[in-house]
N, C-alpha and C. Protein backbone atom coordinates (compact mmCIF):
# COMPACT_ATOMS: atom_id res chain seq x y z
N UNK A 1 75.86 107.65 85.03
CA UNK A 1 77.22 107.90 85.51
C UNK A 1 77.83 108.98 84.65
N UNK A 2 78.11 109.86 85.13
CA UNK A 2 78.81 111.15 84.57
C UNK A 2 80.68 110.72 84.41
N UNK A 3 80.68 110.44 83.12
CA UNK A 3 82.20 109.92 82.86
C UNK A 3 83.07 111.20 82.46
N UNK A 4 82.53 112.35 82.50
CA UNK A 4 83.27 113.78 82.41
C UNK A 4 84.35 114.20 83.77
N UNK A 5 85.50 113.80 82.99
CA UNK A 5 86.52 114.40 84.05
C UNK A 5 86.93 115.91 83.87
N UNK A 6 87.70 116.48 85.21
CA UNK A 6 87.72 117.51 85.25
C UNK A 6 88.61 118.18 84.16
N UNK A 7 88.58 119.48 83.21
CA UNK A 7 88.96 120.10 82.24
C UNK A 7 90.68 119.40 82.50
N UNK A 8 91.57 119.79 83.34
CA UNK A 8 92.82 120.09 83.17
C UNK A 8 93.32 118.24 82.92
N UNK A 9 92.29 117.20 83.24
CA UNK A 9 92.25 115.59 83.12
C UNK A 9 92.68 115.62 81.70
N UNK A 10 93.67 114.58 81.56
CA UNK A 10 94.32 114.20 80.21
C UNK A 10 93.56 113.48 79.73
N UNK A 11 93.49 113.21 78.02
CA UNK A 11 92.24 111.91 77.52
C UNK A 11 93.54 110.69 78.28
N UNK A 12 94.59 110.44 78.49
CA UNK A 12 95.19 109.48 79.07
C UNK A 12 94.69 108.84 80.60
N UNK A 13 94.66 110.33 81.03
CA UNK A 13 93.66 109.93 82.42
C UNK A 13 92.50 109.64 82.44
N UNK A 14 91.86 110.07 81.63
CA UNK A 14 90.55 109.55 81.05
C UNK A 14 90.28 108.28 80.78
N UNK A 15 91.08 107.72 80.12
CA UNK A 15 91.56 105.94 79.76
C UNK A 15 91.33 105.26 80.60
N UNK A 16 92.49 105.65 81.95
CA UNK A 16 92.64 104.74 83.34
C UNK A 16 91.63 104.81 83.97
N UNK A 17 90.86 105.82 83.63
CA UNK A 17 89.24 105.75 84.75
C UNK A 17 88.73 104.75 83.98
N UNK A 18 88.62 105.12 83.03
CA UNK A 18 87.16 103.96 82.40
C UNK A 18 87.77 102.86 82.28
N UNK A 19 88.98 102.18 82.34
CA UNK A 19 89.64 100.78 82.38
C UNK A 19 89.29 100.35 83.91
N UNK A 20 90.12 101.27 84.91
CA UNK A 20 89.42 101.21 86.58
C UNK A 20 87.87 100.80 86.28
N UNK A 21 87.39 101.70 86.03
CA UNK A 21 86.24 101.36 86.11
C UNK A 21 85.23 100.10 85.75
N UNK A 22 85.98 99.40 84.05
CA UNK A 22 85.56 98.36 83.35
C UNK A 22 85.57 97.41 84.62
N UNK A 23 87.27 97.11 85.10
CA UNK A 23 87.61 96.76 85.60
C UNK A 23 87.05 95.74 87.07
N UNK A 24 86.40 97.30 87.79
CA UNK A 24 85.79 97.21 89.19
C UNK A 24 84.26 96.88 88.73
N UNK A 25 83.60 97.03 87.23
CA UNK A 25 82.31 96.79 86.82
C UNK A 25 82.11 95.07 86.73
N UNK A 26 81.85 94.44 87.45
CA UNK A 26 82.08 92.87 87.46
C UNK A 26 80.88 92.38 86.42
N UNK A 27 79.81 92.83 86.74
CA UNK A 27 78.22 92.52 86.31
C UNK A 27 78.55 93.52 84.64
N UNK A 28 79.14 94.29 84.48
CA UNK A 28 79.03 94.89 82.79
C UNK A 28 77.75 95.86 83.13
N UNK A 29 77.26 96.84 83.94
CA UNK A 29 75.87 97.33 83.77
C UNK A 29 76.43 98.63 83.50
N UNK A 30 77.80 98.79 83.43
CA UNK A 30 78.01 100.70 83.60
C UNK A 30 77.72 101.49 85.01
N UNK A 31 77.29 100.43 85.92
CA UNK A 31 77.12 101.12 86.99
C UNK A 31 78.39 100.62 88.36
N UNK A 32 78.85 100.95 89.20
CA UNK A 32 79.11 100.36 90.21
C UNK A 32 78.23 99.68 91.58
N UNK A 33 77.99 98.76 91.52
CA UNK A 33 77.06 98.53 92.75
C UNK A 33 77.69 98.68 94.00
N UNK A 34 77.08 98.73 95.02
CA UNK A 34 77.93 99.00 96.54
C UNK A 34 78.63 97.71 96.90
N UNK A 35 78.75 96.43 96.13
CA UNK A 35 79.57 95.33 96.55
C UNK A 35 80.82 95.52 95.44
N UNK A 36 80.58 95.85 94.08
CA UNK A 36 81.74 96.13 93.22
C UNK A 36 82.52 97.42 94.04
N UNK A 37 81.97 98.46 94.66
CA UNK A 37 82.79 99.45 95.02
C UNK A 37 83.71 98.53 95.99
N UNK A 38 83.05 98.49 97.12
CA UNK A 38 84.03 97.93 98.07
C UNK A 38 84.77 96.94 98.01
N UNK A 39 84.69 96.17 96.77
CA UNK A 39 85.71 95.04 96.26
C UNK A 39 86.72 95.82 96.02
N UNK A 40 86.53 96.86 95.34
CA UNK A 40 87.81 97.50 94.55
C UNK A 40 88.37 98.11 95.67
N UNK A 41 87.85 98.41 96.50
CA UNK A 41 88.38 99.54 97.62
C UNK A 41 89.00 98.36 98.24
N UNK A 42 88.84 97.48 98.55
CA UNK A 42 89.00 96.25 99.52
C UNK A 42 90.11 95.68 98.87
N UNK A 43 90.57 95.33 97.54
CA UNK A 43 91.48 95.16 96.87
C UNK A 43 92.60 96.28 96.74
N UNK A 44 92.39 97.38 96.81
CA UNK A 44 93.63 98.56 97.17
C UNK A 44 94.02 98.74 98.12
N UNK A 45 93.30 98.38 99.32
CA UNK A 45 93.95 98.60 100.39
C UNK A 45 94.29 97.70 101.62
N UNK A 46 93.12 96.66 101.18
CA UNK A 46 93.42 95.10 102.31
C UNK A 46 93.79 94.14 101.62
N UNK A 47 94.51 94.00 100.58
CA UNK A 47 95.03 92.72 99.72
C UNK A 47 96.63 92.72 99.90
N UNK A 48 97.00 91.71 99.84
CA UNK A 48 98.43 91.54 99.85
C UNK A 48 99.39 92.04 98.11
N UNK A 49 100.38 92.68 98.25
CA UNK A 49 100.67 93.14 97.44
C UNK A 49 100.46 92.13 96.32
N UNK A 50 100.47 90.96 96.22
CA UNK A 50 100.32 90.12 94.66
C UNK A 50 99.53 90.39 94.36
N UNK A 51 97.85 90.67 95.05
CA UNK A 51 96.62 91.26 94.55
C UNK A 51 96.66 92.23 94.18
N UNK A 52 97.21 92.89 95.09
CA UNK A 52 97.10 94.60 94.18
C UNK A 52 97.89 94.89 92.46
N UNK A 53 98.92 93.75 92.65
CA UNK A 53 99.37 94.06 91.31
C UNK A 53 98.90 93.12 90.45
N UNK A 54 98.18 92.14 90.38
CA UNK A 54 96.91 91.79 89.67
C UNK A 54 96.07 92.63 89.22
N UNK A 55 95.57 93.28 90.19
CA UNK A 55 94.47 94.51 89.65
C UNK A 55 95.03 95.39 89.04
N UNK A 56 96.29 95.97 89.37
CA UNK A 56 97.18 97.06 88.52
C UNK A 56 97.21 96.54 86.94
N UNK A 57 97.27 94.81 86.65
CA UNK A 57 97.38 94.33 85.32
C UNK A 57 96.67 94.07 84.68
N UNK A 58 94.89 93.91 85.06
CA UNK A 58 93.78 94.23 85.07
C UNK A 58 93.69 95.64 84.21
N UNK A 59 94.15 96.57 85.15
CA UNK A 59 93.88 97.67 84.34
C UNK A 59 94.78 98.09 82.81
N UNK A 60 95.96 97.42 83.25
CA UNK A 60 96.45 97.87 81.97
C UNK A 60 96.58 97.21 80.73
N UNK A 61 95.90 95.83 80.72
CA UNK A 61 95.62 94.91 80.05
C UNK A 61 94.52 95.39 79.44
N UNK A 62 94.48 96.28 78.94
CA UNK A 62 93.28 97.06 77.81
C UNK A 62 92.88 96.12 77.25
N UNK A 63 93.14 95.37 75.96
CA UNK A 63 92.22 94.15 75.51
C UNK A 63 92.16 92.65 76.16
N UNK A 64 92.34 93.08 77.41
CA UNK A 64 91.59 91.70 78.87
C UNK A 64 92.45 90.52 77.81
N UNK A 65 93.56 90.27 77.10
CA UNK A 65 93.91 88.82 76.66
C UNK A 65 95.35 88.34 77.63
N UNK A 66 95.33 88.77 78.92
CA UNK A 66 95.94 87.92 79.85
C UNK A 66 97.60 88.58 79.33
N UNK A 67 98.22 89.66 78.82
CA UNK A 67 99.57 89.91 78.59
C UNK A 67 99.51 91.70 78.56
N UNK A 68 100.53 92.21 78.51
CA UNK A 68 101.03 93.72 78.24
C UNK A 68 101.74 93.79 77.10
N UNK A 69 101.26 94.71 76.29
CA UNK A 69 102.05 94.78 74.75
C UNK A 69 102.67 95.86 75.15
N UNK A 70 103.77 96.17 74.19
CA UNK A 70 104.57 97.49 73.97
C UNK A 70 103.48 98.37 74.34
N UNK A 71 102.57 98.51 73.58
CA UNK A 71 101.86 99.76 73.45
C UNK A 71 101.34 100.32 74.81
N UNK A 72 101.17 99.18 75.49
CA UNK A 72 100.38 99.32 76.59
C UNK A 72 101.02 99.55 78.35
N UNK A 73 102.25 99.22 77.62
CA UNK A 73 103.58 99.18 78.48
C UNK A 73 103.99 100.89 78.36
N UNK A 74 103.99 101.08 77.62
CA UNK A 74 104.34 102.61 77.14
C UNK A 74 103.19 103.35 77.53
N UNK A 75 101.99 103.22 77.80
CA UNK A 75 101.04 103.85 78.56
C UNK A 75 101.51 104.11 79.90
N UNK A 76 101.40 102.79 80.60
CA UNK A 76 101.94 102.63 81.78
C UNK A 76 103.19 103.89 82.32
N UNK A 77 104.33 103.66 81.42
CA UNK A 77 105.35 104.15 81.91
C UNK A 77 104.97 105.49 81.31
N UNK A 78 104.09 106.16 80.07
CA UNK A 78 104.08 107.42 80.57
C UNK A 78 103.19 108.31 81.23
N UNK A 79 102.36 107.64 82.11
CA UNK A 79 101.70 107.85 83.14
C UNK A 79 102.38 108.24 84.14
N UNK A 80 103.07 106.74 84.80
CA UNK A 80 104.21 107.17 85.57
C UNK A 80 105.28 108.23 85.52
N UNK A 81 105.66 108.36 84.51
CA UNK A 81 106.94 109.79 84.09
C UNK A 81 106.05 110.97 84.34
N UNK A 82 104.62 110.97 83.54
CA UNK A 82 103.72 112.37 84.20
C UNK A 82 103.72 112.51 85.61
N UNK A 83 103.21 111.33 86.37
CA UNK A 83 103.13 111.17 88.24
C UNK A 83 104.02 111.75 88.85
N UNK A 84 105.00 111.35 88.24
CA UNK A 84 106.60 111.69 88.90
C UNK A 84 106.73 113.11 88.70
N UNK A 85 106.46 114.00 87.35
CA UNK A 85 106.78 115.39 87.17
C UNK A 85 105.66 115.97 87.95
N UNK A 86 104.39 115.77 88.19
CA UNK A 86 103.36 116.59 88.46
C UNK A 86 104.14 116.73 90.22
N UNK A 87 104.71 115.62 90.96
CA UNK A 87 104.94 115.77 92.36
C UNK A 87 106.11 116.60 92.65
N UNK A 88 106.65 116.82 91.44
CA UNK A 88 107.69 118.01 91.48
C UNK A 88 107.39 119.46 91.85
């Protein structure tokens, strides 16, 4: 798996892939299998919003212990503040 994102990709964006990715990796192999893909795909787009924001806490729950710290909260939101300027 080629984890090289494209040059102008922030190491921040870089983060959220490989957390996505931990994430959608159920089995731990580093790979996605074609049932982990379509879980994740299947969870973004056919789940009822409580699922989706499960998985959103999933991802930002960097050390997987079930809460959001400051630190990680402050990721979050400056992700979002980038999202928001880049659509400008």
């Amino acid at each position: 798996v080629n984890s090289k994102l494209p040059v102008n990709a922030s190491l921040e964006d870089d983060r959220v892939t490989r957390r996505i990715f931990a994430v959608l990796d159920k089995d731990c192999d580093y790979y996605l299998n074609i049932n982990e893909f379509i879980m994740g795909l299947s969870l973004l787009t056919r789940t009822n919003k409580e699922e989706q924001f499960k998985l959103v806490f999933k991802v930002f729950d960097a050390d997987d212990d079930g809460t959001i710290t400051l630190h990680e909260l402050a990721r979050i939101l400056k992700l979002n503040t980038a999202s928001i300027k880049s659509d400008d």
